[in-house]
N, C-alpha and C. Protein backbone atom coordinates (compact mmCIF):
# COMPACT_ATOMS: atom_id res chain seq x y z
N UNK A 1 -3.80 -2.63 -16.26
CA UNK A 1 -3.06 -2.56 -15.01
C UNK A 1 -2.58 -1.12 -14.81
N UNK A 2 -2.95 -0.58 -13.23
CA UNK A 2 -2.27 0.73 -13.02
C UNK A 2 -1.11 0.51 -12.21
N UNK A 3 -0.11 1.74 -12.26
CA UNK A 3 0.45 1.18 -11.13
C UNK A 3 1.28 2.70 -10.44
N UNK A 4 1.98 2.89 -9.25
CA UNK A 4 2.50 3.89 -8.90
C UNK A 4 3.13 4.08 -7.92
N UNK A 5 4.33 4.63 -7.93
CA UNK A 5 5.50 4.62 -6.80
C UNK A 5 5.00 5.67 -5.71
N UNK A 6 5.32 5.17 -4.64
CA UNK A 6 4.59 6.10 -3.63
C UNK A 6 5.95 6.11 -2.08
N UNK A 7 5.71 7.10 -1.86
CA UNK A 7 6.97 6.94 -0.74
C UNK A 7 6.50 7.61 0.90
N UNK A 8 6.96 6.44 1.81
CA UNK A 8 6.03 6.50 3.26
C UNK A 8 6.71 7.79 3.40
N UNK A 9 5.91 8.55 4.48
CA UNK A 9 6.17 9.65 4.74
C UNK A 9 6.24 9.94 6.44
N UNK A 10 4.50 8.68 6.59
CA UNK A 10 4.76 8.63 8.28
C UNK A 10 6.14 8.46 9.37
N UNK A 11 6.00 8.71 10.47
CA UNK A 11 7.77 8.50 11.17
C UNK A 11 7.64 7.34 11.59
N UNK A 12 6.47 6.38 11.31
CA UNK A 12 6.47 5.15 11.94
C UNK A 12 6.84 4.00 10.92
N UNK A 13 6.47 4.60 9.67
CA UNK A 13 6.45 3.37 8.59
C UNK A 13 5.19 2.60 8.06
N UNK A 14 5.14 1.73 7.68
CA UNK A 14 4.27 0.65 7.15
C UNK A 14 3.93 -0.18 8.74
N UNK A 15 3.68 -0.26 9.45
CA UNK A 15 4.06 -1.08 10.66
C UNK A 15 2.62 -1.33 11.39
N UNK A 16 2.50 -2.50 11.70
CA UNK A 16 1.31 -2.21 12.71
C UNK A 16 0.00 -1.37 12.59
N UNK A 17 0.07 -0.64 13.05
CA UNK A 17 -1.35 0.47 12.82
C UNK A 17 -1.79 0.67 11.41
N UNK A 18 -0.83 1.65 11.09
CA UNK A 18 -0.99 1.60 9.64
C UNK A 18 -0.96 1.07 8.35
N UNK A 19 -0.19 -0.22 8.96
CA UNK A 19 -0.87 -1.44 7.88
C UNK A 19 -2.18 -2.22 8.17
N UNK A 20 -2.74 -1.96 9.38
CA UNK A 20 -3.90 -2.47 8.95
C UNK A 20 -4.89 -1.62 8.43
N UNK A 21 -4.46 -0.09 8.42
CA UNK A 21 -5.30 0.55 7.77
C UNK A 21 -5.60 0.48 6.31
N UNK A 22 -4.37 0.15 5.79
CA UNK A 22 -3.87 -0.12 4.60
C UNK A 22 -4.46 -1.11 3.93
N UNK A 23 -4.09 -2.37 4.46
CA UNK A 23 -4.69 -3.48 4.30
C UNK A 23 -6.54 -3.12 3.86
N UNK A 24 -6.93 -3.03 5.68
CA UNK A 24 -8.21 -2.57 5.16
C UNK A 24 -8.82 -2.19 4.08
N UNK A 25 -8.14 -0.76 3.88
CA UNK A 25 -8.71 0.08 2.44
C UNK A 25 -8.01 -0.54 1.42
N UNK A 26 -7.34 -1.33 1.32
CA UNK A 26 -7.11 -2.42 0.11
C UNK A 26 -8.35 -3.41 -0.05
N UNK A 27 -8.84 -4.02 0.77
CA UNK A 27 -9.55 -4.97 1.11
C UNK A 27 -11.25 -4.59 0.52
N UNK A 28 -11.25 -2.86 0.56
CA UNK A 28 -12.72 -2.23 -0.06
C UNK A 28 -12.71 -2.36 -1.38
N UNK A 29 -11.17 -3.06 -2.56
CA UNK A 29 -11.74 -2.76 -3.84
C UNK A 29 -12.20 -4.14 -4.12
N UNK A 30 -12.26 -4.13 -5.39
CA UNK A 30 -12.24 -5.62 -6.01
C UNK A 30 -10.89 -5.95 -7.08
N UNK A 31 -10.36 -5.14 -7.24
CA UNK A 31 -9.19 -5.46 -7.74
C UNK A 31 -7.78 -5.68 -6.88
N UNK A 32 -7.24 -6.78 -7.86
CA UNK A 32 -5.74 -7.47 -7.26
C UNK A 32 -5.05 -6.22 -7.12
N UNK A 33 -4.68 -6.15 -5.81
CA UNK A 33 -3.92 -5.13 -5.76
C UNK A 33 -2.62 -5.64 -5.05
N UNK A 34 -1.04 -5.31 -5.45
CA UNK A 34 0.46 -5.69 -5.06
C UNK A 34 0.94 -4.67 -4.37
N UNK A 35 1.51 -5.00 -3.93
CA UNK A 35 2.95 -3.93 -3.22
C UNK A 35 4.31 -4.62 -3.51
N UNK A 36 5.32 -3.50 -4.21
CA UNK A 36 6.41 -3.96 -4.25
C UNK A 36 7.20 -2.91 -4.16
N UNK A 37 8.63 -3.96 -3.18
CA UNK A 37 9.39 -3.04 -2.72
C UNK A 37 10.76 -3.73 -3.21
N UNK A 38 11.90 -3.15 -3.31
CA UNK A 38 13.01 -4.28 -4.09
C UNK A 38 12.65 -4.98 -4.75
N UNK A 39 13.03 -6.10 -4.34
CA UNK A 39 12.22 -7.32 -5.44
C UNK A 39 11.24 -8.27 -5.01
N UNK A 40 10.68 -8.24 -4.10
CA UNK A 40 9.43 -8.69 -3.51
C UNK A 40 8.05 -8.14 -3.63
N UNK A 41 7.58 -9.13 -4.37
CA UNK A 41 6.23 -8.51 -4.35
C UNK A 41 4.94 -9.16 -3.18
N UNK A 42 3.54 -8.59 -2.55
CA UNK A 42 2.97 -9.28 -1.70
C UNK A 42 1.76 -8.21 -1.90
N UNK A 43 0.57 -9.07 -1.86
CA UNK A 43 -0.84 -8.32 -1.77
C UNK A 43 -0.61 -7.48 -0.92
N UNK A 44 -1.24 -6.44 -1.65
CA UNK A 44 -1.67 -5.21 -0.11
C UNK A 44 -3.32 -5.57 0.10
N UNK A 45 -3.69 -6.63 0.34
CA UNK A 45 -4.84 -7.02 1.13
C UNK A 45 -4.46 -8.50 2.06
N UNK A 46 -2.79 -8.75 2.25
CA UNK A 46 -2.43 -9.32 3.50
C UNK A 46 -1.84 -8.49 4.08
N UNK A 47 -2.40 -8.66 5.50
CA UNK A 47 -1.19 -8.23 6.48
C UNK A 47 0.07 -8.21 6.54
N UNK A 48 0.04 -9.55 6.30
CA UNK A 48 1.51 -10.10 7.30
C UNK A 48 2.34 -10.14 6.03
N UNK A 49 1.94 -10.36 5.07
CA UNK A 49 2.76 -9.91 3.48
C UNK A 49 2.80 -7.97 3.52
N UNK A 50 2.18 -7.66 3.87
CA UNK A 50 2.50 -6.24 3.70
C UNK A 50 3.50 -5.87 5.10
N UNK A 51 3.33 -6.46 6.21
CA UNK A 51 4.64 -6.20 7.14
C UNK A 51 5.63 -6.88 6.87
N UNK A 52 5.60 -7.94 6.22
CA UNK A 52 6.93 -8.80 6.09
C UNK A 52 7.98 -7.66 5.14
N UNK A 53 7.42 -6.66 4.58
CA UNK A 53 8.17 -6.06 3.34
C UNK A 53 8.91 -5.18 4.57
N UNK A 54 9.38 -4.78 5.34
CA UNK A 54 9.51 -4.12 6.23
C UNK A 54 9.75 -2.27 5.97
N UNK A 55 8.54 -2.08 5.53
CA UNK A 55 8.78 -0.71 5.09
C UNK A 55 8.70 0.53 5.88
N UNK A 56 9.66 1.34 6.15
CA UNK A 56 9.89 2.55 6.68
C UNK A 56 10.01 3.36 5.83
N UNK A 57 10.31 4.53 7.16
CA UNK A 57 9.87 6.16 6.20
C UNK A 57 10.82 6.44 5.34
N UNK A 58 10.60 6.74 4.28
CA UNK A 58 11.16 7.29 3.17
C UNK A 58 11.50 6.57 2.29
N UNK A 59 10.89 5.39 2.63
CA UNK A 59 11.12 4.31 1.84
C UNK A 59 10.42 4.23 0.80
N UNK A 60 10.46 4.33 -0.95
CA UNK A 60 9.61 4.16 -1.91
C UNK A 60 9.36 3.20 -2.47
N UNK A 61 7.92 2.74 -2.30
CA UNK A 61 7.05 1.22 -3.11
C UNK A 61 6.25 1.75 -4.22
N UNK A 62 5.94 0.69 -5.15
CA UNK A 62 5.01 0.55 -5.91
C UNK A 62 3.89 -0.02 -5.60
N UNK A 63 2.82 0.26 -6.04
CA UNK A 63 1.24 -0.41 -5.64
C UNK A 63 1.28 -0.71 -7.41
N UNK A 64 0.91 -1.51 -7.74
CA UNK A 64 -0.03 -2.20 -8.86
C UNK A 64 -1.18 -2.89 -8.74
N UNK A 65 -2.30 -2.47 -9.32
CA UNK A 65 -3.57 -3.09 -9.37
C UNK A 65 -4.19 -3.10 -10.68
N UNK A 66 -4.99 -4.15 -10.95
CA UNK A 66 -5.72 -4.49 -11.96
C UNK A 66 -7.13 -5.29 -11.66
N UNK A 67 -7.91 -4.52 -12.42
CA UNK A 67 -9.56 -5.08 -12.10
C UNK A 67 -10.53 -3.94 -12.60
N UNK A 68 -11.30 -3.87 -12.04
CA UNK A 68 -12.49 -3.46 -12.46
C UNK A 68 -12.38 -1.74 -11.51
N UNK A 69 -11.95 -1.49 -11.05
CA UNK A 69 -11.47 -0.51 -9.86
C UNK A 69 -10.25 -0.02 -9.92
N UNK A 70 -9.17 -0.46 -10.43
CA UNK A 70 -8.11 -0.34 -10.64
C UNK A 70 -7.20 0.81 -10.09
N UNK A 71 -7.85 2.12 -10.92
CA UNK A 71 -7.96 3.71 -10.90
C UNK A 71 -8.23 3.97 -9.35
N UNK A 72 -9.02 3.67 -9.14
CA UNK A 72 -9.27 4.21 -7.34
C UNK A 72 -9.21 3.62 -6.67
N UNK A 73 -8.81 2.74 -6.85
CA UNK A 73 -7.53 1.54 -5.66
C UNK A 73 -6.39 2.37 -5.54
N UNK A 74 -5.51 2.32 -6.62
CA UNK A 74 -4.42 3.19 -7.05
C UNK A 74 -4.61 4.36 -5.98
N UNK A 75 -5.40 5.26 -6.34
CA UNK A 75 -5.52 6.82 -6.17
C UNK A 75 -5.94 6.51 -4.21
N UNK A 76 -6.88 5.86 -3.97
CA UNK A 76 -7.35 5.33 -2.46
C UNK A 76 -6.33 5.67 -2.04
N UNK A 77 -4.78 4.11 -2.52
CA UNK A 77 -4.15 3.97 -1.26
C UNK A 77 -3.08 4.97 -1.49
N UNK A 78 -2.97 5.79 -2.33
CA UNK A 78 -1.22 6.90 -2.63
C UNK A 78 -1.84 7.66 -1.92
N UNK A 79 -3.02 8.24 -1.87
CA UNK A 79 -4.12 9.38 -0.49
C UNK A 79 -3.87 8.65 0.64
N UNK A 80 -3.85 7.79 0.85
CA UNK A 80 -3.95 7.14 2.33
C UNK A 80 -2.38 7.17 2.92
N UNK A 81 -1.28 6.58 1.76
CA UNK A 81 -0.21 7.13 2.32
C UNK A 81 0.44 8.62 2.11
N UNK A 82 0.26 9.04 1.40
CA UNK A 82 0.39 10.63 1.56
C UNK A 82 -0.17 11.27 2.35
N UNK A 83 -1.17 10.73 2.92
CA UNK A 83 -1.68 11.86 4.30
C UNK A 83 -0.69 11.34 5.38
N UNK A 84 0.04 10.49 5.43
CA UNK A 84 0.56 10.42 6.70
C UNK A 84 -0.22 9.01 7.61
N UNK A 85 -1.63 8.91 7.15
CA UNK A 85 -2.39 7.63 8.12
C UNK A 85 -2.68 8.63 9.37
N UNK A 86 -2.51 10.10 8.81
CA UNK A 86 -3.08 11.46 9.53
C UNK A 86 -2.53 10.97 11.51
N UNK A 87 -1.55 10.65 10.89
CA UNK A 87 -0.87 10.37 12.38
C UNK A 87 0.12 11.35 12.72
């Protein structure tokens, strides 16, 4: 299992757009991949579990994944939110 704290940066948040981007590029590995924020945890390959967490900017989550991919699941989505969702 990898895992790694990552903190939104966009001014919009986790919300809409960019969770389905998210989602999406969750959805390309084969490994279980989580999001947790407080004490809730929820796939980052649901939607509506990844908006229910209601995450805004500056807000810091963990991603954990385990599988066969693990490593560049991990690395995928901390690039995907560190660019911003290039918004």
């Amino acid at each position: 299992m990898v895992s790694r704290d990552v903190t939104i940066t966009n001014e919009i948040g986790l919300h809409a757009r960019p969770a389905t981007f998210f989602v999406q590029k969750a959805n390309s590995y084969r490994s279980v991949i989580k999001v947790e924020k407080d004490d809730r945890t929820v796939s980052a390959k649901s939607l509506l579990g990844v908006l229910s967490l209601g995450i805004a900017k500056g807000m810091t989550i963990t991603l954990r994944a385990e599988g066969p991919d693990e490593e560049e699941a991990i690395d995928g989505l901390a690039a995907l939110i560190e660019s911003g969702f290039n918004e």
